[in-house]
Protein backbone atom coordinates (compact mmCIF):
# COMPACT_ATOMS: atom_id res chain seq x y z
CA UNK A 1 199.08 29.31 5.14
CA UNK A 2 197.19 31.82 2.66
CA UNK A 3 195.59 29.55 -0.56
CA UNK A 4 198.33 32.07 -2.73
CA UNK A 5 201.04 29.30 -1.56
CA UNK A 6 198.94 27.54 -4.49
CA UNK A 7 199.47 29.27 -7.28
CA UNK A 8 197.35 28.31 -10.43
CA UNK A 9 200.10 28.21 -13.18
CA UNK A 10 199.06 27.14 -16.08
CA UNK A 11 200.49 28.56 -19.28
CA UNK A 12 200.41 27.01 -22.42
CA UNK A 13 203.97 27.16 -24.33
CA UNK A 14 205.69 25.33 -26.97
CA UNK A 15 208.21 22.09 -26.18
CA UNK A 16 211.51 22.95 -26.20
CA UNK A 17 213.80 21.84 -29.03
CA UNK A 18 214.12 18.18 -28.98
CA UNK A 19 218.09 18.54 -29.09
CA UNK A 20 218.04 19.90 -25.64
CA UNK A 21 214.86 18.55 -24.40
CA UNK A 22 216.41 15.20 -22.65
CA UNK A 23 219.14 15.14 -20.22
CA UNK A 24 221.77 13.83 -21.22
CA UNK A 25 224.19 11.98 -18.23
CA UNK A 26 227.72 12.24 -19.88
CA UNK A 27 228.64 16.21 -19.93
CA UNK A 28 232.05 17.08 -20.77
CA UNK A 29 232.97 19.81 -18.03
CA UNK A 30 231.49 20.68 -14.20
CA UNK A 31 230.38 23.72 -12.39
CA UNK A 32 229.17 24.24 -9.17
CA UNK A 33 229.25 27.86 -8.34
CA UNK A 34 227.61 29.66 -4.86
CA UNK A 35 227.78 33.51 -5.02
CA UNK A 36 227.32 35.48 -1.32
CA UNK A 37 226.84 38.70 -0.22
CA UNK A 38 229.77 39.40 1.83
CA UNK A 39 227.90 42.40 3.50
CA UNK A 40 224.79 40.34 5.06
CA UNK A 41 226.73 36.73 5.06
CA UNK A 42 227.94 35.66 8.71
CA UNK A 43 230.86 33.29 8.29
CA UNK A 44 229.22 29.41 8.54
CA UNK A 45 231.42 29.12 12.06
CA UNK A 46 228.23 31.44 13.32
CA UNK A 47 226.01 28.46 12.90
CA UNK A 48 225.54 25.80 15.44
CA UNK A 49 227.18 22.73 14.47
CA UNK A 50 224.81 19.96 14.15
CA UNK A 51 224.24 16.09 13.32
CA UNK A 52 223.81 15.40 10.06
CA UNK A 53 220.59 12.85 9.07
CA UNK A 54 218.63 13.52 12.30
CA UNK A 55 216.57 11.31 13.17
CA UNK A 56 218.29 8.21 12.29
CA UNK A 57 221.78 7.55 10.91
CA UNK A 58 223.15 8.59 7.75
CA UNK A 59 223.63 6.03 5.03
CA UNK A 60 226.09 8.17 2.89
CA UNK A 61 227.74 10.65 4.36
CA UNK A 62 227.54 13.52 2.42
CA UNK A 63 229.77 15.99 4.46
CA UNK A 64 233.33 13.78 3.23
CA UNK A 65 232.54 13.61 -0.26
CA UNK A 66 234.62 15.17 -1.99
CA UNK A 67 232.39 16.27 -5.51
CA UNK A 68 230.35 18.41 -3.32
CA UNK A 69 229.89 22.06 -2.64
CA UNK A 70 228.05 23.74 0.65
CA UNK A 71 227.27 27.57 1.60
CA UNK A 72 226.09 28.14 5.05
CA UNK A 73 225.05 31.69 6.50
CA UNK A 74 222.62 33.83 7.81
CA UNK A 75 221.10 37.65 8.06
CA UNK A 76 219.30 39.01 10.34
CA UNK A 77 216.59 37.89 8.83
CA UNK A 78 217.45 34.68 7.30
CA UNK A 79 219.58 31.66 8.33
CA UNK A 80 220.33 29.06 5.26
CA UNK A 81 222.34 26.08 4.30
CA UNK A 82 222.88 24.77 0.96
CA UNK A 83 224.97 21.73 -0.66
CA UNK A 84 225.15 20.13 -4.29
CA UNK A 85 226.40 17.07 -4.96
CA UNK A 86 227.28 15.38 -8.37
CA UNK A 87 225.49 12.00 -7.15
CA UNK A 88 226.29 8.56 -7.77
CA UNK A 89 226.08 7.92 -11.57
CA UNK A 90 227.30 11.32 -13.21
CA UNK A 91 230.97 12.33 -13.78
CA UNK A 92 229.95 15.77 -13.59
CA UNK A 93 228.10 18.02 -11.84
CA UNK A 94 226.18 20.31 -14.15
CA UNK A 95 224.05 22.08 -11.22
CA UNK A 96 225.21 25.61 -10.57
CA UNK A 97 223.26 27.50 -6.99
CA UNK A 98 223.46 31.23 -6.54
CA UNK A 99 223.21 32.02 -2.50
CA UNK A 100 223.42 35.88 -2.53
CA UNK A 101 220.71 36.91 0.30
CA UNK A 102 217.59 37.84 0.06
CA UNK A 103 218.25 36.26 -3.62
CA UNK A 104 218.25 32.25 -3.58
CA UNK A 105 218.42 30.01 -6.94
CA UNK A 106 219.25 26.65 -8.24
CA UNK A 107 219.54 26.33 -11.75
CA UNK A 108 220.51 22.46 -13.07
CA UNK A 109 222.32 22.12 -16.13
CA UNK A 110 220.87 19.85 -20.00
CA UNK A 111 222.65 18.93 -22.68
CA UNK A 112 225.59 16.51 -21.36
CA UNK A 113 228.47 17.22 -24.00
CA UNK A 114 226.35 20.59 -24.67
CA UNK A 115 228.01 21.49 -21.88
CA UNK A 116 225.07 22.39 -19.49
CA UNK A 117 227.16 22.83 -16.44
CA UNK A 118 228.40 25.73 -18.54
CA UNK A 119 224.75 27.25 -19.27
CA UNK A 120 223.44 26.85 -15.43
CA UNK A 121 226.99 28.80 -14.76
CA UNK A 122 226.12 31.58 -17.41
CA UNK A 123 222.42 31.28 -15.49
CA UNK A 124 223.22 32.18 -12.08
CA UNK A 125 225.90 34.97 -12.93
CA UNK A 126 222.94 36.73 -15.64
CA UNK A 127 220.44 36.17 -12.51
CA UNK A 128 222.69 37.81 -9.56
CA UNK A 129 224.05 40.48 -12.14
CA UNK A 130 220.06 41.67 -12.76
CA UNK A 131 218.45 40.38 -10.32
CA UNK A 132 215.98 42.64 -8.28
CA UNK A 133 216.90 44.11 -4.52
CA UNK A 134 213.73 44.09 -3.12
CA UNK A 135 210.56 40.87 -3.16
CA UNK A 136 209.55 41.93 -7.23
CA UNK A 137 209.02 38.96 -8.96
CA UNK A 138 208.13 40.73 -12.57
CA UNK A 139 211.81 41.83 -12.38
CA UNK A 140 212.85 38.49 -10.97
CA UNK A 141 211.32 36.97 -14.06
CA UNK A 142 213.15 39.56 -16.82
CA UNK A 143 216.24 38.54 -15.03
CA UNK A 144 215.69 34.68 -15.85
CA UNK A 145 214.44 35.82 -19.10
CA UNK A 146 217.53 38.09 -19.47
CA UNK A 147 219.99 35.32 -18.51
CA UNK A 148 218.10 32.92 -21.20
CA UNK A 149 219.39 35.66 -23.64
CA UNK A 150 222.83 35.34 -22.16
CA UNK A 151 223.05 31.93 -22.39
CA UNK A 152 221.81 31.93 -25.97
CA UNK A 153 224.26 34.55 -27.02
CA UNK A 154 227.14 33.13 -25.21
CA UNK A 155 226.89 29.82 -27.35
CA UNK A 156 226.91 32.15 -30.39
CA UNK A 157 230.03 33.65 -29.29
CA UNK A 158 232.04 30.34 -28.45
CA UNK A 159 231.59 29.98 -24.78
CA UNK A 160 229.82 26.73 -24.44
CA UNK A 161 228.00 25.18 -26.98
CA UNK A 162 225.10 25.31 -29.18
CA UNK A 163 221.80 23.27 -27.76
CA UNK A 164 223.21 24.21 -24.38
CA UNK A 165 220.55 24.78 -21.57
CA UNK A 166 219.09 25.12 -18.07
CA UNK A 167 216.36 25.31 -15.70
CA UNK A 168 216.35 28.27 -13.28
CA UNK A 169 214.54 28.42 -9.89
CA UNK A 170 214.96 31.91 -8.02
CA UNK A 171 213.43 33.45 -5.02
CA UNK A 172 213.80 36.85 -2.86
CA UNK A 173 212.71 37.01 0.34
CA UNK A 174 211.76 40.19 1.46
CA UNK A 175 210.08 40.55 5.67
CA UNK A 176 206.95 38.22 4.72
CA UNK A 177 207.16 38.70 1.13
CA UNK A 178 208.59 35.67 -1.47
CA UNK A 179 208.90 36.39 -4.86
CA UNK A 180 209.60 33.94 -6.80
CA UNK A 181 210.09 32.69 -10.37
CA UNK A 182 210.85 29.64 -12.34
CA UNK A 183 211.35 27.62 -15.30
CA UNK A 184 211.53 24.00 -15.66
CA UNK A 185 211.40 21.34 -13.20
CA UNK A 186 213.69 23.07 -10.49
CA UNK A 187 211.71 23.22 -7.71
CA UNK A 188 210.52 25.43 -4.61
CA UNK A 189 208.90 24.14 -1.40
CA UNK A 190 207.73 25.85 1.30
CA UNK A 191 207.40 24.03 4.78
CA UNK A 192 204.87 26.22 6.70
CA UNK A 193 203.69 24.76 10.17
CA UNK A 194 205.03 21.25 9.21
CA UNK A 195 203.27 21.01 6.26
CA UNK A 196 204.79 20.99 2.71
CA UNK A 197 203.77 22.71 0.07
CA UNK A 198 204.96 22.47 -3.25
CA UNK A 199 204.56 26.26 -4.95
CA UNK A 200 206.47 25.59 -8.31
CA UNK A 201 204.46 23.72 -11.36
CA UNK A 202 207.41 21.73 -13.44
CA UNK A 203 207.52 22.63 -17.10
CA UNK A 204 208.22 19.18 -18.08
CA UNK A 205 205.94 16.24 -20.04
CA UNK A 206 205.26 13.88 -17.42
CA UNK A 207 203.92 17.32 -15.44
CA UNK A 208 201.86 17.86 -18.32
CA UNK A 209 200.52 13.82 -17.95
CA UNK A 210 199.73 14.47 -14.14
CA UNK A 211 197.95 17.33 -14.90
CA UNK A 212 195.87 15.63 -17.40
CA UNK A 213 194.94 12.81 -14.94
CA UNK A 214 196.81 10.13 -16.80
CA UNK A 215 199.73 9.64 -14.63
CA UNK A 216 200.52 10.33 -10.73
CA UNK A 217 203.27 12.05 -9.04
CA UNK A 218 204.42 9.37 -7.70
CA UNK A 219 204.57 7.20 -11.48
CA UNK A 220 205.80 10.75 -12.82
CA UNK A 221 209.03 10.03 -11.24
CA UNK A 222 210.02 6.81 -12.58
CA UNK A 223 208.39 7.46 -15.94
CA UNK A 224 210.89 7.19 -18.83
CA UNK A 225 210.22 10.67 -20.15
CA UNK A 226 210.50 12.30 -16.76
CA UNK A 227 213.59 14.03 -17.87
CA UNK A 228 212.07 15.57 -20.65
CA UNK A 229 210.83 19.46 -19.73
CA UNK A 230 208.76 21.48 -21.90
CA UNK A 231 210.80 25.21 -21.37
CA UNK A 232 214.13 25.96 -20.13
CA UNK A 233 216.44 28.22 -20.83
CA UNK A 234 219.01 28.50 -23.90
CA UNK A 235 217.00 27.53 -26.68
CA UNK A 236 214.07 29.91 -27.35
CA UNK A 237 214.32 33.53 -27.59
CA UNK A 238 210.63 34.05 -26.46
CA UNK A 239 211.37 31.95 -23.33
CA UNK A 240 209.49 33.24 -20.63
CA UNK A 241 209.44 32.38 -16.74
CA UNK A 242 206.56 31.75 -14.96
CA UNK A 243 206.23 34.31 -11.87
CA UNK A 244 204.37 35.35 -8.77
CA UNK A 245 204.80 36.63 -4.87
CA UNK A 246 203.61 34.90 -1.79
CA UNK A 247 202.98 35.79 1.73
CA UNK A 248 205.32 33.70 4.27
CA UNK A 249 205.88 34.04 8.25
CA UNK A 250 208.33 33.88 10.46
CA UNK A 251 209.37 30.06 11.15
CA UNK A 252 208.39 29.44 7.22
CA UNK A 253 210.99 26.82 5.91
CA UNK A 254 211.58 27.19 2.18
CA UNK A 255 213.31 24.44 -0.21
CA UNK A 256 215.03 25.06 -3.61
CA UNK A 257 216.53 21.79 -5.54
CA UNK A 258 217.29 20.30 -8.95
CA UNK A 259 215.64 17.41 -10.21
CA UNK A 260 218.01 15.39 -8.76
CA UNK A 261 216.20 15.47 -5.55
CA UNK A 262 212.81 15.51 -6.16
CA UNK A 263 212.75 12.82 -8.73
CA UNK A 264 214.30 10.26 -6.12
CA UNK A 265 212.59 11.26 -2.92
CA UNK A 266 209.15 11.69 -2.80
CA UNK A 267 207.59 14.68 -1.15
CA UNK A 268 206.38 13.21 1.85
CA UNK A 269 209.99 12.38 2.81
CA UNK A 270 210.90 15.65 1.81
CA UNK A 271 208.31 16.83 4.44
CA UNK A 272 210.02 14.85 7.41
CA UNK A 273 213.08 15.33 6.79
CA UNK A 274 212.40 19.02 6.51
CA UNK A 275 210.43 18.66 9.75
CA UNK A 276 213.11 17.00 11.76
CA UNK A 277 216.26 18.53 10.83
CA UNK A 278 216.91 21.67 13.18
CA UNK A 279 219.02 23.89 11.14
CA UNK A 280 218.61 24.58 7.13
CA UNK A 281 222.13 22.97 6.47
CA UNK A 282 221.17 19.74 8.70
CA UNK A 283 218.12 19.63 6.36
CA UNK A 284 219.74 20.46 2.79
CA UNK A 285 222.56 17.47 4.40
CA UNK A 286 220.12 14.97 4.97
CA UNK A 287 218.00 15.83 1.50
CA UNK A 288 220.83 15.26 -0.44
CA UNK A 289 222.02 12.33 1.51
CA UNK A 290 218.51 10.92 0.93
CA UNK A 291 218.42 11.30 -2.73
CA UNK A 292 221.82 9.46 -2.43
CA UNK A 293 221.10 6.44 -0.79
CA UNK A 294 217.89 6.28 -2.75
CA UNK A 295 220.33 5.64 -5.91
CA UNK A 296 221.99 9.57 -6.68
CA UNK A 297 220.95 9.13 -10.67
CA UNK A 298 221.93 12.31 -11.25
CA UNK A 299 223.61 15.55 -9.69
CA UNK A 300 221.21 17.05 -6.59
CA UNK A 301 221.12 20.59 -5.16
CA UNK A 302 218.86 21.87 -2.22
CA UNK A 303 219.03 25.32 -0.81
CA UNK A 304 217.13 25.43 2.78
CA UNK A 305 216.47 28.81 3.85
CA UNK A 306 214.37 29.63 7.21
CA UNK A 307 212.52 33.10 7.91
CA UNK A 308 213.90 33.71 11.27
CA UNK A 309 212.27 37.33 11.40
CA UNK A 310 209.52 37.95 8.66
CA UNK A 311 209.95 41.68 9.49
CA UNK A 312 207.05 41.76 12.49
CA UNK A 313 209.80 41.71 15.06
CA UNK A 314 211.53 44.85 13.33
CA UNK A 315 208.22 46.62 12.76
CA UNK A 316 206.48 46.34 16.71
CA UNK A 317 210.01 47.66 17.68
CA UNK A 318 209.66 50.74 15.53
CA UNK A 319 205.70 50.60 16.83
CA UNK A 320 207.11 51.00 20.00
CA UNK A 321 210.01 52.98 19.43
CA UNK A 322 207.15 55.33 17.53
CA UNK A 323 205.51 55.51 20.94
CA UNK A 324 207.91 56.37 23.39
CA UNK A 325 209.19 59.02 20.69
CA UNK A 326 205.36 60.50 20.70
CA UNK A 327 205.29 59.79 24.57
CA UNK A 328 208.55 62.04 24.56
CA UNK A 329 207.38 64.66 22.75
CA UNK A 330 204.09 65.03 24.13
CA UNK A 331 206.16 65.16 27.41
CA UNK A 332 209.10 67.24 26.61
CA UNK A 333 207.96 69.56 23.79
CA UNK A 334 205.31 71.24 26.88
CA UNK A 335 208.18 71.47 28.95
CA UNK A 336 210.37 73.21 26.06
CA UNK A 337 207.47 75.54 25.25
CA UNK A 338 207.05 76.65 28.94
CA UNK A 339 210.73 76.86 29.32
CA UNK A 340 211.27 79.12 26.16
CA UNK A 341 208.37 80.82 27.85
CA UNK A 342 210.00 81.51 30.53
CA UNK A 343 213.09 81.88 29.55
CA UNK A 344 211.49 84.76 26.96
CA UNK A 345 209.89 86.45 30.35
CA UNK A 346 213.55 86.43 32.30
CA UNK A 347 214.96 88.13 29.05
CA UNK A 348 212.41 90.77 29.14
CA UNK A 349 211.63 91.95 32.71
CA UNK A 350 213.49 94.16 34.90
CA UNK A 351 212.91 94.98 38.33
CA UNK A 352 214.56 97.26 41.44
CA UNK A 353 215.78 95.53 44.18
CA UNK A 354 218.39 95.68 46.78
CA UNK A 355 222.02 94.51 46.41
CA UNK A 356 223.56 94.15 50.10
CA UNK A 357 222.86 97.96 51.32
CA UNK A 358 222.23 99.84 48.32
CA UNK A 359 219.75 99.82 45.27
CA UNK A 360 220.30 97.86 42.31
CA UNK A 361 218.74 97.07 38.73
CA UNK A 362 217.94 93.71 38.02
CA UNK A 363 217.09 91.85 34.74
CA UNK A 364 214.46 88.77 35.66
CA UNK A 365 212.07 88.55 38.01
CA UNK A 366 213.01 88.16 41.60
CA UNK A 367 212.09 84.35 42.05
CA UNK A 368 214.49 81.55 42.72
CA UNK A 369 212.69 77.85 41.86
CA UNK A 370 214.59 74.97 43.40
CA UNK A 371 217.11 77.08 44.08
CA UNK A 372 218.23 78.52 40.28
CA UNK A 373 217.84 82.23 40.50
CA UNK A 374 215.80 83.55 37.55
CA UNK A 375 217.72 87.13 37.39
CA UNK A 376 220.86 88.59 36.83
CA UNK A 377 222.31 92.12 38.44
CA UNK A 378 222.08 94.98 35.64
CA UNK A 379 223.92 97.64 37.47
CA UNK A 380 224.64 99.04 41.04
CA UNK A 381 223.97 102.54 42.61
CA UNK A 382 225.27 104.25 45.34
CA UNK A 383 221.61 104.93 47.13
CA UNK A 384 221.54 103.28 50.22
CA UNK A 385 218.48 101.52 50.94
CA UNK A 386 217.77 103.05 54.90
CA UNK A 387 217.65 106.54 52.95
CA UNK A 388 214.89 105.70 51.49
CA UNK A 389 211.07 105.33 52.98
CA UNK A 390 210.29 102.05 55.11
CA UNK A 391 207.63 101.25 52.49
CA UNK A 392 209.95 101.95 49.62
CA UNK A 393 212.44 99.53 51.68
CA UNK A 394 209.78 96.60 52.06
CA UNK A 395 209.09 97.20 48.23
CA UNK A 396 212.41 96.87 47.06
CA UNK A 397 212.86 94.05 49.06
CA UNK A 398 210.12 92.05 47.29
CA UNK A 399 211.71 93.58 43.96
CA UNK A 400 209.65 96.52 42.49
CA UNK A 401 208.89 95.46 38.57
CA UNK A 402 209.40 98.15 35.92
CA UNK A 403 209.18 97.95 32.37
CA UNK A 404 213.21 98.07 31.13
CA UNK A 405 216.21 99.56 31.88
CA UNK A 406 215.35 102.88 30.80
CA UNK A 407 212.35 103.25 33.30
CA UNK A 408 214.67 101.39 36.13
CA UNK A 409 217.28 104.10 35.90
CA UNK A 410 214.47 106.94 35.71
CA UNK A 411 213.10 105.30 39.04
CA UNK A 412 216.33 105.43 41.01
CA UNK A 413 216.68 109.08 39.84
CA UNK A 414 213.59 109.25 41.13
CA UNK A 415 214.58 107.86 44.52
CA UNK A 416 218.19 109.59 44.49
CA UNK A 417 215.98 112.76 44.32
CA UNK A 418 213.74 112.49 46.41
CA UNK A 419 216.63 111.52 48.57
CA UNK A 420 218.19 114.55 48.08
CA UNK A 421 215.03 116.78 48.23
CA UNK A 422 214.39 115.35 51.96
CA UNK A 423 217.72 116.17 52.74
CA UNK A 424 217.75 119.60 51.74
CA UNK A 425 214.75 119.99 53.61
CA UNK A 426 215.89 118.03 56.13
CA UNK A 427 219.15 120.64 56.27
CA UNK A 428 217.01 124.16 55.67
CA UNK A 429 214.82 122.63 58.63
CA UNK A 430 217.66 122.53 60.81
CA UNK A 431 219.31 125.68 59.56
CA UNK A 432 216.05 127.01 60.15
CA UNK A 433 216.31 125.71 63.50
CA UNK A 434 219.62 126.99 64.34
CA UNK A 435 218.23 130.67 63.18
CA UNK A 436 215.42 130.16 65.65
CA UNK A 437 217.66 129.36 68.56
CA UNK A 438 219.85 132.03 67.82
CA UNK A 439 217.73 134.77 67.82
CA UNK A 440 216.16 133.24 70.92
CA UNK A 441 218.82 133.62 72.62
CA UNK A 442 220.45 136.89 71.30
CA UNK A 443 217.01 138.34 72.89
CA UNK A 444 217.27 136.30 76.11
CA UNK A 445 220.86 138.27 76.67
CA UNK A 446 219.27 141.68 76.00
């Protein structure tokens, strides 16, 4: 994997105001919405049933509870599988997830009777309303920035409340392009060649103590301020999101999920799980289930999406597709040329030749390749071929070229008279003849 799946983030920004800046567990009113694209979705029937929690056996089973939510699909490009789950403490689930291929997101709900469920809600439908089409993760950013604005302005207008707020994680995947962008401590992995990386840096305090060397990720999970995040959405107009683009393959396993997962499983059972669970629903099943029987403190979403085709499949089969075309035409346009060629020659000769017993005009040339005669009969005449000389026969036999019509009819004037010439002759001879005899014998009687 290129060293860009490490992305050096490291902005300096403001904390958040400190009336949204903890979690609170006791929200009012849950949301859970997933978004698809019915024009690139295949139903979830299309994808192969599986176990869920494999290896092993599952301590909770997450696919007969009844507080969660799952969206299963694929492209042609991408197969995914996605669940959220309100866990084991909270009455509410204020994650909201947004599967609308290529764009992924998981955006997880602050403020308890703020009504956060309410803010990740107005999240996701700002982010698939402006999101980009293609792997641009400038305009993937403005879209979390411009659904900060809408969450903002939507507790001004009475639809949630004031101090309301959010995280957002988003991605688009795009052939071997992932943009993504993110604020707060949402996260995205990316399991390349059964290694984990994490690609997201969490906008949060006890972040801020890792990076500092006082605290590890491992203590940063069960430290007491670990739900406090330094940016989110729905609280600062200036709010900004954190963006970038990264080079994946085909076979590339990426993770999106809430808090709720990655602060009760560590990454390295992130990693097998992700490794040993064959299809991206099987995997977001047994993530969730995991962050469930590790105690489900508060609501957990994962989105697992696989590259199935990073868009090298699709472009050797236009390489080759390129070639045979080029193949073709270096093949067929020759063939057309000399054919046009040809078939420009046929159109403009004329020749004499013989049609049964008389003469005829011909446009072609008398040739007949494999058969196909390359000349059509122009008109007929009424000379008859034996009148004419033997060498004039032979000729017209082999078809005697001229150069149009015009000079085909003057030649078989020609020949009709010179036909008629030798015949005169051919008659005065014999009169002649006859004149001869009879005075030959008129003086053989005297």
């Amino acid at each position: 994997m290129s060293d860009e799946l490490k992305p050096d983030i490291t902005a300096s920004f403001s904390p958040i105001d400190s009336s949204i800046a903890e979690k609170n567990p006791q929200p009012e009113v849950a949301f859970s919405e997933s978004t698809q694209n019915a024009d690139t979705i295949m139903p979830s029937e299309s994808i192969e049933d599986a176990p869920v929690n494999a290896p092993g056996v599952q301590v909770i089973n997450v696919e007969k509870r009844v507080n969660s939510d799952t969206d299963t699909g694929k492209t042609l490009q991408l197969s995914w599988g996605a669940r959220s789950d309100v866990g084991l403490i909270r009455e509410h689930n204020e994650d909201s997830f947004l599967v609308h291929a290529p764009l992924f997101c998981v955006c997880d709900g602050m403020g308890g009777h703020a009504a956060g469920e309410v803010a990740s809600a107005i999240a996701v439908r700002s982010i698939a309303e402006h999101a980009p089409a293609v792997a641009d993760d400038i305009l993937l950013g403005a879209s979390i920035e411009l659904a900060n604005t809408a969450i903002i302005d939507g507790a001004t207008q009475g639809v949630g409340r004031p101090g309301m707020g959010c995280t957002a994680t988003a991605t688009i995947i795009e052939n071997n392009r992932l943009a993504i962008a993110h604020v707060g401590d949402s996260r995205l992995y990316i399991l390349h060649e059964g290694t984990l990386v994490r690609v997201t840096h969490d906008h949060s305090f006890v972040e801020e103590l890792v990076d500092a060397g006082e605290i590890t990720a491992d203590e940063a999970r069960t430290h007491p301020s670990r739900s406090v995040i330094t940016r989110a959405l729905g609280s600062d107009p200036n709010m900004y999101a954190d963006h970038f683009t990264l080079d994946i393959e085909k076979g590339d396993r990426i993770i999106i999920c809430s808090d709720g997962l990655s602060s009760m499983v560590t990454d390295s059972t992130i990693e097998d799980l992700a490794v040993s669970s064959a299809t991206p629903q099987q995997a977001a099943d047994n993530l969730v289930a995991e962050a469930l029987a590790e105690g489900g403190h508060d609501n957990v979403t994962v989105i697992v999406v696989d590259v199935t085709n990073d868009g090298s499949d699709i472009f050797h089969r236009r390489v080759r597709r390129r070639a045979i075309v080029t193949w073709l035409v270096a093949i067929l346009v020759p063939i057309m040329l000399l054919t046009a060629s040809a078939w420009l020659v046929v159109q403009n000769s004329w020749y004499i030749g013989t049609n049964g017993t008389t003469v005829a005009i011909y446009q072609g040339v008398n040739s007949a390749p494999f058969g196909y005669k390359l000349s059509t009969l122009s008109e007929t005449t009424s000379i008859k071929v034996t009148d004419l000389p033997e060498t004039t026969q032979r000729l017209l036999e082999e078809g005697i070229s001229v150069s149009g019509p015009e000079a085909a009819r003057k030649t078989v004037e020609d020949y009709r008279d010179q036909i008629t010439k030798e015949k005169d002759e051919a008659a005065s001879k014999l009169d002649s003849m006859k004149t001869q005899d009879a005075l030959t014998t008129s003086k053989e009687g005297d």
